[in-house]
Protein backbone atom coordinates (compact mmCIF):
# COMPACT_ATOMS: atom_id res chain seq x y z
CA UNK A 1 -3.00 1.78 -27.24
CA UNK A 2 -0.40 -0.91 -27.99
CA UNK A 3 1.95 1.30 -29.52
CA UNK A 4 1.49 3.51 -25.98
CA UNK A 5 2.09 0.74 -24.09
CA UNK A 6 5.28 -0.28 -26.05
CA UNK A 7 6.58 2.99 -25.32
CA UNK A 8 6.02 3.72 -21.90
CA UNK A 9 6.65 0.08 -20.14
CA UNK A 10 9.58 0.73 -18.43
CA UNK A 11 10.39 0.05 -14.94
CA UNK A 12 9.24 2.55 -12.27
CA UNK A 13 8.49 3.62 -8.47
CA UNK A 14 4.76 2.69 -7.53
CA UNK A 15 5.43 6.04 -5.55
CA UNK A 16 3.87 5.28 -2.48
CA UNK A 17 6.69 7.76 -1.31
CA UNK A 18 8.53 10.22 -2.40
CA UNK A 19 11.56 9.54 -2.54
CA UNK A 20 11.10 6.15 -2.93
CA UNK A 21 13.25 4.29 -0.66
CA UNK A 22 15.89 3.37 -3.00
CA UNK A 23 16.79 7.05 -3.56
CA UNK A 24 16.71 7.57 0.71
CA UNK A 25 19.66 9.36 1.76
CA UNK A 26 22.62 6.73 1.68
CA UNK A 27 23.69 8.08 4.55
CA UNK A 28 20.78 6.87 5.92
CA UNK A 29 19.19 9.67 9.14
CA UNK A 30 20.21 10.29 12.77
CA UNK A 31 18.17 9.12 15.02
CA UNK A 32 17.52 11.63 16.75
CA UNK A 33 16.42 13.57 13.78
CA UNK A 34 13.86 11.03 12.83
CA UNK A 35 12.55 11.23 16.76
CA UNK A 36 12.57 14.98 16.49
CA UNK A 37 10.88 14.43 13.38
CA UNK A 38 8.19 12.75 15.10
CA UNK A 39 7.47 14.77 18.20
CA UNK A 40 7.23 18.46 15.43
CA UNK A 41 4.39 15.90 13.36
CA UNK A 42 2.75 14.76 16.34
CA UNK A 43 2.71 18.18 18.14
CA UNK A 44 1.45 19.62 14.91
CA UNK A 45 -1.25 17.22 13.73
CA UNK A 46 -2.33 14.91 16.77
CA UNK A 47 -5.48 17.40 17.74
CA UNK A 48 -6.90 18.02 14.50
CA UNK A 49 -6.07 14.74 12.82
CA UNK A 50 -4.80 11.96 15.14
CA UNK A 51 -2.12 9.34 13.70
CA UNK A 52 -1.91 6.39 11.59
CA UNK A 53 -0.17 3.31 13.17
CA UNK A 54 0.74 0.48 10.33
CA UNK A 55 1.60 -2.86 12.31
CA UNK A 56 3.36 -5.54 10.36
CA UNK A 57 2.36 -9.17 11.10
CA UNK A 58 5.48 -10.88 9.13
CA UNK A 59 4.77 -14.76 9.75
CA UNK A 60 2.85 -16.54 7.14
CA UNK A 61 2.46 -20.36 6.98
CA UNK A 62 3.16 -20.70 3.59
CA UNK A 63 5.02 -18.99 0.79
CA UNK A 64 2.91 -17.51 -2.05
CA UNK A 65 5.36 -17.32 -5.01
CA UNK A 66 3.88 -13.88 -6.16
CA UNK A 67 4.25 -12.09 -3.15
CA UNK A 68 7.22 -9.34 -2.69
CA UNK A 69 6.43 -8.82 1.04
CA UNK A 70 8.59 -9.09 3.59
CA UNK A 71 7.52 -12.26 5.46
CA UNK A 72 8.98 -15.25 7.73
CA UNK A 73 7.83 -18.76 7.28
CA UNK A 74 6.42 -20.86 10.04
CA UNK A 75 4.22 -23.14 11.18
CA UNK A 76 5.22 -23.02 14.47
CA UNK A 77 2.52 -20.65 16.38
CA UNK A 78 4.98 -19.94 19.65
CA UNK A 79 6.44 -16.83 17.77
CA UNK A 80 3.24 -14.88 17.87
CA UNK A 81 4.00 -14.30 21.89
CA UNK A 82 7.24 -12.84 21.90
CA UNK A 83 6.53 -11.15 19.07
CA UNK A 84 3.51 -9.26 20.50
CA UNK A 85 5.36 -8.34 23.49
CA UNK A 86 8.20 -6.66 21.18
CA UNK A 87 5.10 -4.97 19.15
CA UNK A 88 3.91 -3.21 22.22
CA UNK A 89 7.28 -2.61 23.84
CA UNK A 90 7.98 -0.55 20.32
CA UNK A 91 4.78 1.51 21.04
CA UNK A 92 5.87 2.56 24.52
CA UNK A 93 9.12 3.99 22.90
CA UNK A 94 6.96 5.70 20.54
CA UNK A 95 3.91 7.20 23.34
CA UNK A 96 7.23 8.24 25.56
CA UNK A 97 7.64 10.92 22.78
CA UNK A 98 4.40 12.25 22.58
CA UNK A 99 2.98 15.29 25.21
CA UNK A 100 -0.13 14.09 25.04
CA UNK A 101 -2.18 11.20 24.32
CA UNK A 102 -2.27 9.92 20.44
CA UNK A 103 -5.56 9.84 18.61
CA UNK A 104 -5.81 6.78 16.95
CA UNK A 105 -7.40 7.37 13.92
CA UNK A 106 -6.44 5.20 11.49
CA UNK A 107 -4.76 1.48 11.97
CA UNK A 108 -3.71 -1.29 9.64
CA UNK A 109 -2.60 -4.48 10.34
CA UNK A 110 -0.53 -5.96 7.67
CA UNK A 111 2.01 -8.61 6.73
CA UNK A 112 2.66 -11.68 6.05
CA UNK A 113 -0.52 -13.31 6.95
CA UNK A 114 -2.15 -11.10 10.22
CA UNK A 115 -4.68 -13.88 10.56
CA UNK A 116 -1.62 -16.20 10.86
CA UNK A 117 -1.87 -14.73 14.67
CA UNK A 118 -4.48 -16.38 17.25
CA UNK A 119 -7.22 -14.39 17.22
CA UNK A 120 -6.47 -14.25 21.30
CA UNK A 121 -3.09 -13.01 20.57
CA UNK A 122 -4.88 -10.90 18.08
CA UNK A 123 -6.95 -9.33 21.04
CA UNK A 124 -4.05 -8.95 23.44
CA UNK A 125 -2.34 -7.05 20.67
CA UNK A 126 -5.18 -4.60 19.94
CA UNK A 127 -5.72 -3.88 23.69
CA UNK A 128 -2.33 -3.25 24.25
CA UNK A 129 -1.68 -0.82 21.84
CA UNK A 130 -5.91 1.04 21.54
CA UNK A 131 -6.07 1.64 25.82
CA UNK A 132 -2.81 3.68 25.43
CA UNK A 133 -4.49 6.03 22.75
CA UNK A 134 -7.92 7.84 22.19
CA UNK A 135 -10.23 6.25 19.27
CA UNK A 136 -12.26 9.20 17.62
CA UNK A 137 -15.55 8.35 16.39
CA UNK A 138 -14.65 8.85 12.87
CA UNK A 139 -11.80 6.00 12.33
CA UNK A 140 -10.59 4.10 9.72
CA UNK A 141 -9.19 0.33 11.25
CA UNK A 142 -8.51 -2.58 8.56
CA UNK A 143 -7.03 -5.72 8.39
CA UNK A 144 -5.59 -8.14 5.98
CA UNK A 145 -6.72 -11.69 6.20
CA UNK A 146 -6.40 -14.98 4.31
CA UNK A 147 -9.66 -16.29 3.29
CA UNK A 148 -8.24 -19.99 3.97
CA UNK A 149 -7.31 -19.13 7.57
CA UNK A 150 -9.53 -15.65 8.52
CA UNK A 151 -12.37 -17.84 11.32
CA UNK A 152 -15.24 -16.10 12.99
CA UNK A 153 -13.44 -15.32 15.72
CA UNK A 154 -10.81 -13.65 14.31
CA UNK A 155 -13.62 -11.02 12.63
CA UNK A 156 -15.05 -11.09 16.13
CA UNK A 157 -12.19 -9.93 17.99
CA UNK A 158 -10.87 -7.01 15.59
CA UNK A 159 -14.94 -5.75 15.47
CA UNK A 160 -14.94 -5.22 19.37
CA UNK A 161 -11.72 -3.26 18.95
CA UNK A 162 -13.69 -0.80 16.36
CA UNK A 163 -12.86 -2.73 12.85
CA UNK A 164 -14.93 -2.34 10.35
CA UNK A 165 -12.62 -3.08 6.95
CA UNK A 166 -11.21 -6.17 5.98
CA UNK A 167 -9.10 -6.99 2.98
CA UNK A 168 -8.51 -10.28 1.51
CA UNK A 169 -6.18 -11.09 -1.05
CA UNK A 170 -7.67 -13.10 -3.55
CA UNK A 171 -5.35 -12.62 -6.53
CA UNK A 172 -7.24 -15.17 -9.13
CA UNK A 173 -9.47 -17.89 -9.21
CA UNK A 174 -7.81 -20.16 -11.44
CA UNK A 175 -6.54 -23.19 -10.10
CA UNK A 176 -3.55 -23.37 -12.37
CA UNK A 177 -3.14 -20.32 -11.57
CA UNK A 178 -2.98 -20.55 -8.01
CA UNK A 179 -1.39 -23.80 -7.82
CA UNK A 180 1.76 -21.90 -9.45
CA UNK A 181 1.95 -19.23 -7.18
CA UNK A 182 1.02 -21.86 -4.79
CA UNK A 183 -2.02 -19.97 -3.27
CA UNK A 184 -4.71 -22.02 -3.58
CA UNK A 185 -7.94 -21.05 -1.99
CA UNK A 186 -12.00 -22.14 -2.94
CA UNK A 187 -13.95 -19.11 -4.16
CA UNK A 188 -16.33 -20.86 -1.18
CA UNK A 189 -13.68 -19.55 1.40
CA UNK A 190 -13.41 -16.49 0.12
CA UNK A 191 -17.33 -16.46 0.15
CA UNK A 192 -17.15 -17.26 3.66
CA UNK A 193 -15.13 -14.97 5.29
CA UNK A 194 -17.22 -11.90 3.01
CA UNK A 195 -20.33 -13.30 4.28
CA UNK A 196 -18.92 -13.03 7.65
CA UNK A 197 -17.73 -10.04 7.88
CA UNK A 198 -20.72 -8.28 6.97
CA UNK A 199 -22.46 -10.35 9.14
CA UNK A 200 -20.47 -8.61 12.29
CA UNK A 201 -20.72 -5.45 11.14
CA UNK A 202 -17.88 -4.51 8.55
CA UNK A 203 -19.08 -2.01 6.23
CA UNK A 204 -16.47 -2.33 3.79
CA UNK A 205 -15.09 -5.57 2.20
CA UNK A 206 -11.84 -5.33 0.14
CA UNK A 207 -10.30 -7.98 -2.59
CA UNK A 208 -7.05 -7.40 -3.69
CA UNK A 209 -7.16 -8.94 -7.75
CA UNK A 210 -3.96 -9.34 -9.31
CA UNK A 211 -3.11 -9.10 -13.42
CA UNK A 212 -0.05 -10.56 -14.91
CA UNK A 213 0.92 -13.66 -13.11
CA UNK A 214 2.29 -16.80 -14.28
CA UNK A 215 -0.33 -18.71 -16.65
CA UNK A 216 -2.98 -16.28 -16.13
CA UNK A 217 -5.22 -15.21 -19.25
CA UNK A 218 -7.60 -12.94 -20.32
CA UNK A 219 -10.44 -15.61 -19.38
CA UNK A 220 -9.29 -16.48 -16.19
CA UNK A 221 -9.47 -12.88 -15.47
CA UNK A 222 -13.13 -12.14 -16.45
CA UNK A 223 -13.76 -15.23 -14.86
CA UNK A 224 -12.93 -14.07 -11.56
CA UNK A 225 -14.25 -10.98 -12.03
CA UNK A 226 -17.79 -12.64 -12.33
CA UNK A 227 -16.91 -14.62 -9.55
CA UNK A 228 -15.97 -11.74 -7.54
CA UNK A 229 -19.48 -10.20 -8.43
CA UNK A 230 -21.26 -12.25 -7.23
CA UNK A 231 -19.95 -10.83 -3.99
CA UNK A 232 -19.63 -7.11 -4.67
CA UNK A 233 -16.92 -6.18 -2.32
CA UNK A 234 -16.71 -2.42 -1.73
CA UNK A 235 -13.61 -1.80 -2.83
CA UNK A 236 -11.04 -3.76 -5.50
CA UNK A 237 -7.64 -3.29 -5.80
CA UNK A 238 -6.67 -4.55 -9.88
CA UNK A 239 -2.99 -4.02 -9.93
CA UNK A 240 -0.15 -5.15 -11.89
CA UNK A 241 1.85 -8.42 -10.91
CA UNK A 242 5.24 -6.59 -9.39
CA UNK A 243 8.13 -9.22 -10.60
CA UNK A 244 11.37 -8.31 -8.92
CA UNK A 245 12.78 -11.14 -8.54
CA UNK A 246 16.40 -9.29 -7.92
CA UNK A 247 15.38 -7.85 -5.08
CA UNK A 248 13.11 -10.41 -3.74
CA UNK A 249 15.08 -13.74 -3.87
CA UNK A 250 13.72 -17.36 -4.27
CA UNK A 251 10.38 -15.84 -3.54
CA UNK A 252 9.27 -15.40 -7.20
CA UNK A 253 11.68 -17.78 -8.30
CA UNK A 254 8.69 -20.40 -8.34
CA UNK A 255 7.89 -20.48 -11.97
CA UNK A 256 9.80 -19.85 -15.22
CA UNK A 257 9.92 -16.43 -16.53
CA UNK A 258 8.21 -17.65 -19.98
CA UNK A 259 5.33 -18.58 -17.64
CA UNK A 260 4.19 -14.59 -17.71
CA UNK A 261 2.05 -13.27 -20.08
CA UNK A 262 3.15 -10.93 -22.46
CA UNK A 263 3.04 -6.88 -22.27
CA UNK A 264 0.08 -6.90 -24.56
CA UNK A 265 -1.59 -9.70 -23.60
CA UNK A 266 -1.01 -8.58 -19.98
CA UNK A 267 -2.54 -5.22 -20.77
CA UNK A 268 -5.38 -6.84 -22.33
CA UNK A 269 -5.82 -8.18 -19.21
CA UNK A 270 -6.22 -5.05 -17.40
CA UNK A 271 -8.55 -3.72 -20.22
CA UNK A 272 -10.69 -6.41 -19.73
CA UNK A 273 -10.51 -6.28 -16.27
CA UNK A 274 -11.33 -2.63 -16.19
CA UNK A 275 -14.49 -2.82 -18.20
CA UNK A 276 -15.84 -5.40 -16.30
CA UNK A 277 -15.84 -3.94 -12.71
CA UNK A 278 -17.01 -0.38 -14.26
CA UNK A 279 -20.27 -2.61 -15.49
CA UNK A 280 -20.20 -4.05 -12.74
CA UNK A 281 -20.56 -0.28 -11.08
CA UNK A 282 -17.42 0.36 -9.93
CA UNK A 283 -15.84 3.75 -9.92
CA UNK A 284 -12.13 4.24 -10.55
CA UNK A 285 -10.46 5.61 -7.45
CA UNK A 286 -6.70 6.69 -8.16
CA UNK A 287 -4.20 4.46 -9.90
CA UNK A 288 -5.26 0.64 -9.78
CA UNK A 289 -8.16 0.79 -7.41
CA UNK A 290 -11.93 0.88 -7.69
CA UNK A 291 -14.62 1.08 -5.14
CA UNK A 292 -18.39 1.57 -5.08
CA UNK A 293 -20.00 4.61 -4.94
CA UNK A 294 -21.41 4.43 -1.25
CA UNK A 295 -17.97 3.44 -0.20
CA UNK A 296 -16.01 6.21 1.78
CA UNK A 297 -12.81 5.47 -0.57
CA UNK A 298 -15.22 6.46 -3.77
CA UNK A 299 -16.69 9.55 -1.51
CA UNK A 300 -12.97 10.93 -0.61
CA UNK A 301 -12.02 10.50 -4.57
CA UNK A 302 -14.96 12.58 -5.19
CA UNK A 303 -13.78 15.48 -2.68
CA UNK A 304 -10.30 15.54 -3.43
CA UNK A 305 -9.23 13.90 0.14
CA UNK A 306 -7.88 10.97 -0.68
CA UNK A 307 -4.17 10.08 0.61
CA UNK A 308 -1.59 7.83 -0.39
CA UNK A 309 1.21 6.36 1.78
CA UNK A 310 2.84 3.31 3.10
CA UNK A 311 -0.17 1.36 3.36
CA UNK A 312 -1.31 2.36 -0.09
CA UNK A 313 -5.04 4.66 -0.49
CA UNK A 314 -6.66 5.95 2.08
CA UNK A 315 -10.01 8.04 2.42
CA UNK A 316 -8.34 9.96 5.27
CA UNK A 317 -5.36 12.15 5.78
CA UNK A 318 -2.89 12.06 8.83
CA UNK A 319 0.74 14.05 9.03
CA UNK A 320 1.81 10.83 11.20
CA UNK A 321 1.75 7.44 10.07
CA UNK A 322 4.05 5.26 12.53
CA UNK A 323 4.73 1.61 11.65
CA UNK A 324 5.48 -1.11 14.17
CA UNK A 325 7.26 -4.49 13.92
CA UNK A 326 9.78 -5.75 11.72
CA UNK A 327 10.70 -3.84 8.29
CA UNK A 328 7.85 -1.43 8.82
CA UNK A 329 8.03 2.10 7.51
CA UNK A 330 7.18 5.16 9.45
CA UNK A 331 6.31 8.61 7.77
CA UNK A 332 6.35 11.80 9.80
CA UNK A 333 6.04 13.95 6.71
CA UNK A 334 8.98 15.55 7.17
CA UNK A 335 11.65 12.33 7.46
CA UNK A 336 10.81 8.40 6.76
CA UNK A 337 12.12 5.92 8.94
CA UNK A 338 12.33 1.76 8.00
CA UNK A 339 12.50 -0.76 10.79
CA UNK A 340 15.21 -3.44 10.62
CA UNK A 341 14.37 -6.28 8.64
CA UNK A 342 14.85 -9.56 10.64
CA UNK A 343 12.91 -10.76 13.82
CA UNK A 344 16.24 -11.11 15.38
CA UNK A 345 17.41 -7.84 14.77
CA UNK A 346 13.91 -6.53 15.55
CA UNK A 347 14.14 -8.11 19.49
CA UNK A 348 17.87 -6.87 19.57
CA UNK A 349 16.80 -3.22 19.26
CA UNK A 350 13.95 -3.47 21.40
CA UNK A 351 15.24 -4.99 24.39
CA UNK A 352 18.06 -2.46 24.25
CA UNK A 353 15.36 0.34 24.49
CA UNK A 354 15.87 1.64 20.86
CA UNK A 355 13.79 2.40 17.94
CA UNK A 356 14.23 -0.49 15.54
CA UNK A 357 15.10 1.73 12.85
CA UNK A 358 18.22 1.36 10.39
CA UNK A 359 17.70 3.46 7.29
CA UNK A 360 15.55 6.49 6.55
CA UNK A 361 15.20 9.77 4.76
CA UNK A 362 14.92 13.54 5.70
CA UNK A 363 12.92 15.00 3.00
CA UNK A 364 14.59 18.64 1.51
CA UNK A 365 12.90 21.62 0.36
CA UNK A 366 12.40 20.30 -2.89
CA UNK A 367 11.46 16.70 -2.15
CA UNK A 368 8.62 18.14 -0.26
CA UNK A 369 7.61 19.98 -3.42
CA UNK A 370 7.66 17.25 -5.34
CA UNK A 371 6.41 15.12 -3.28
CA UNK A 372 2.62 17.27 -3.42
CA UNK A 373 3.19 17.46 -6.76
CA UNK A 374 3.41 13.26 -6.45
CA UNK A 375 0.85 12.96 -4.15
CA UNK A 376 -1.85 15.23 -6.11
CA UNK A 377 -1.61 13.14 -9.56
CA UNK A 378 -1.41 9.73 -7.87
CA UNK A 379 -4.83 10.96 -5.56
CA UNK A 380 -6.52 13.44 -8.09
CA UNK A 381 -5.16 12.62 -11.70
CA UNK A 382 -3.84 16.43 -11.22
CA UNK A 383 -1.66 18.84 -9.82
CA UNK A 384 -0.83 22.85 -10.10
CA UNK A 385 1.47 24.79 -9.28
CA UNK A 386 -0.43 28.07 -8.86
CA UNK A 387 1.15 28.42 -5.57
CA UNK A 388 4.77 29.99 -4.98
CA UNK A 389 5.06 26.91 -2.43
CA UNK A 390 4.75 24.55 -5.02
CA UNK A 391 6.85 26.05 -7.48
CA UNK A 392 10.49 25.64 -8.15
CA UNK A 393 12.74 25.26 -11.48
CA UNK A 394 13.05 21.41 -11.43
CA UNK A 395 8.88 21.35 -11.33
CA UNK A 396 9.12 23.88 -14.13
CA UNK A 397 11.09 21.53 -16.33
CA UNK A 398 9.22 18.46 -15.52
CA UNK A 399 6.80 20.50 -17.60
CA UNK A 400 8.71 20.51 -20.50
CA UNK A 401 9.68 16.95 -20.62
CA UNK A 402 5.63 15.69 -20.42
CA UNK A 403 5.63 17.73 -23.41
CA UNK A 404 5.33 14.09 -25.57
CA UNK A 405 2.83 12.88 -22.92
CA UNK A 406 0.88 15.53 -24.04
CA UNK A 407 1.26 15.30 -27.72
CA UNK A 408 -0.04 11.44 -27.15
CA UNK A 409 -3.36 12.98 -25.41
CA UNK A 410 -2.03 11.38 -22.04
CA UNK A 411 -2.57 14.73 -19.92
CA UNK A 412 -3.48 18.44 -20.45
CA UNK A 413 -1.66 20.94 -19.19
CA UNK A 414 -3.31 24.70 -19.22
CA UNK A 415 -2.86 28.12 -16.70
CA UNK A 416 -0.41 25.87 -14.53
CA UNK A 417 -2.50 22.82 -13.98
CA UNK A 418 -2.11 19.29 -15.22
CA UNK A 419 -4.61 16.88 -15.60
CA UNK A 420 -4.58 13.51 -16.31
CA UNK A 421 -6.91 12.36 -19.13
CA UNK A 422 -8.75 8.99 -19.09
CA UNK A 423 -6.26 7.91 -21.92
CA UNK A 424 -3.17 8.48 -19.15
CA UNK A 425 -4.81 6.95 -16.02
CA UNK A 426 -2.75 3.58 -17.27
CA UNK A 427 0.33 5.45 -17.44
CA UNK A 428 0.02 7.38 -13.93
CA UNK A 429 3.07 6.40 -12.94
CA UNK A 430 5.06 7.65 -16.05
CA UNK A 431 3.59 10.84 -15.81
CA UNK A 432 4.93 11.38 -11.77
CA UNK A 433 8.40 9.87 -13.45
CA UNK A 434 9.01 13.22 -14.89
CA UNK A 435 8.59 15.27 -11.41
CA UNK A 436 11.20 12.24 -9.95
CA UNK A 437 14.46 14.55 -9.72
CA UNK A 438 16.18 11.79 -7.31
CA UNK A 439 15.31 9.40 -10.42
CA UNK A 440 16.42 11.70 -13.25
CA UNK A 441 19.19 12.64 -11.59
CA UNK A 442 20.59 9.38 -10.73
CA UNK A 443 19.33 6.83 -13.42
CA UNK A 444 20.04 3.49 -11.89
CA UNK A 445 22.32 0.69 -13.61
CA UNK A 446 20.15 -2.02 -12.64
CA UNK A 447 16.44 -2.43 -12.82
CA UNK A 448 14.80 -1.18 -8.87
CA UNK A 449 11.48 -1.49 -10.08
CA UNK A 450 8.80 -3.27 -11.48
CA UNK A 451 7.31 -2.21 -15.18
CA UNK A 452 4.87 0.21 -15.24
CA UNK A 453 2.16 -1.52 -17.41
């Protein structure tokens, strides 16, 4: 395995899109396309699906030194007004271009820290943008909360609007460990706020556990992992430390490089790791996530439903995902649209009347190809292209170049199907690589991405 992993670390998408938003159109899209874009989806897929809405909550109180999201740094709790009010305003300019009223049947609040917010300006959020919209009986509404900062009352509020998933990022329990990426939080909070949430109702508790940061080891990740146990979220989320420190700035600029583990020892890491929550009786559900089997993310794994966007796995499918707030990413299928990036810009836009968008992408006949062909091996660990509609010459190719992926027993490819094998799961994202005509096309100069192991 070391020799495999020698081989195939090398930088690469996370392909929560295709393309992935470095290989957008440069031209960036009309907007008017990306609204007409937006009204065919909704018209198409509102009735028998609903929509997604992804809101981003950017304001955190602190910086964590690991994390790549777009956030803004304050402690100063008069932003979450104004900022509310823009929120919503952005939602009327979206339910102005629907015929009918949206089904809301998934919605994600994000960030940044959402539990930053007041859990009152939380609730004036929620019932500003839920009485404009229909919620089915079968939804899917989550959160992402900081066990330091995540009180009863913030659970409280988001279960009378119809939550019932929260996430909590809990990267590792090591102190040293969370001292450099200066995230330190008690296993007792994190206790806490689990505890809680299942007291009010939440039938599905998510820890996000990261592998690869600065001074982390193979024993302070099994000793998490027993931690975590002890607790048994639902679902867990064991991914790869992203360190783009190009793109991201000062952010992950808190520690030296030489403070990282190794490739090897890093993917010792995630061996151990791995082990340990499938003992623990967790299933592997697509690439870096694992959930229990009476979870619903486990149960749409099991019936080939589960989707992958913006906001990462889902159990559910929608044709619309619209994101709100600052630097948020929309997806109509057919075109992806990114907010702009700054709160100031973000108010500009919106008091003009305008969708804050400033970049996007209008996906071609072949991106939309690939991008099944993506979707299927990131969801299912397979693809085919039995179909004439998922057949063209560059997916033909892409065939012949996984021919060494298949001579190193990473996939199987017989009567036009591929399938990953349980030796390839690590290298998922290599495998899509080789479908990626924007990448193969246009190799970049510079490193986009993070590594792949």
């Amino acid at each position: 395995m070391e020799n495999l992993i020698s081989k195939y670390n090398i930088p690469g998408p996370r392909y929560t899109s295709y393309p992935t938003v470095p290989y957008w159109d440069q031209e960036g899209i009309e907007k008017q396309i990306w609204i007409n874009s937006v009204k065919q989806s909704f018209s198409e897929s509102n009735q028998e699906e609903g929509i997604s809405l992804y809101i981003h909550l950017p304001f955190c109180e602190s910086l964590c030194t690991f994390c790549g999201c777009n956030k803004r740094i304050t402690k100063n709790h008069e932003v979450e007004s104004p900022y509310i009010t823009a929120v919503l305003k952005e939602w009327d300019l979206y339910l102005n271009l629907f015929d009918s009223k949206p089904i809301i049947s998934e919605l994600h609040l994000g960030g940044g820290t959402p539990t930053f917010f007041r859990s009152e300006s939380l609730d004036l959020l929620l019932n500003g943008i839920l009485s404009k919209g229909i919620i089915p009986e079968k939804h899917s509404y989550s959160f992402e909360g900081h066990p330091n900062n995540t009180t009863a009352s913030h659970l409280a509020v988001m279960a009378k609007h119809g939550f019932t998933r929260a996430s909590y990022g809990v990267q590792d329990l090591d102190e040293k460990v969370q001292k450099t990426i200066n995230r330190i939080q008690p296993f007792a909070n994190v206790k806490r706020v689990t505890e809680e949430s299942r007291a009010l109702g939440y039938n599905s508790t998510s820890f996000d556990l990261v592998y690869g940061l600065p001074h982390q080891t193979v024993d302070s990740i099994e000793m998490t992992i027993e931690k975590v146990k002890e607790l048994m979220p639902e679902r867990i989320a064991f991914y790869s430390y992203a360190h783009v420190p190009w793109i991201k700035g000062n952010g992950q600029r808190g520690f030296d490089d030489n403070d990282l583990p190794a490739p090897e020892v890093k993917r010792a890491m995630y061996e151990t790791g791995y082990q340990l929550l499938l003992k623990a009786g967790y299933k592997e559900v697509g690439m870096d996530h694992f959930a229990l089997e009476s979870d619903e993310m486990y149960q749409a794994y099991e019936a080939k439903k589960l989707h992958r966007n913006f906001m990462g796995y889902s159990a559910s499918k929608t044709q619309l995902m619209i994101g709100l707030g600052v630097s948020s990413i929309s997806d109509s299928w057919y075109a992806f649209a990114q907010n702009v990036k700054t709160v100031e810009e973000y108010y500009e836009e919106i008091e003009k009347g305008e969708i804050p968008i400033f970049r996007g992408h209008e996906l071609t006949k072949e991106d939309l190809i690939i991008r099944k062909h993506i979707l299927n091996i990131m969801c299912h660990f397979e693809t085919n292209w039995e179909d004439e509609d998922l057949q063209n010459q560059f997916v033909i190719d892409a065939i012949k170049r996984l021919k060494e992926m298949m001579q190193d027993e990473l996939l199987e490819i017989s009567n036009q199907q591929l399938t990953v094998t349980e030796k390839g799961k690590p290298f998922v994202r290599n495998i899509c690589m080789a479908f990626d005509a924007r990448l193969l096309r246009n190799k970049p100069s510079t490193q986009l991405f993070s590594m792949t192991i």
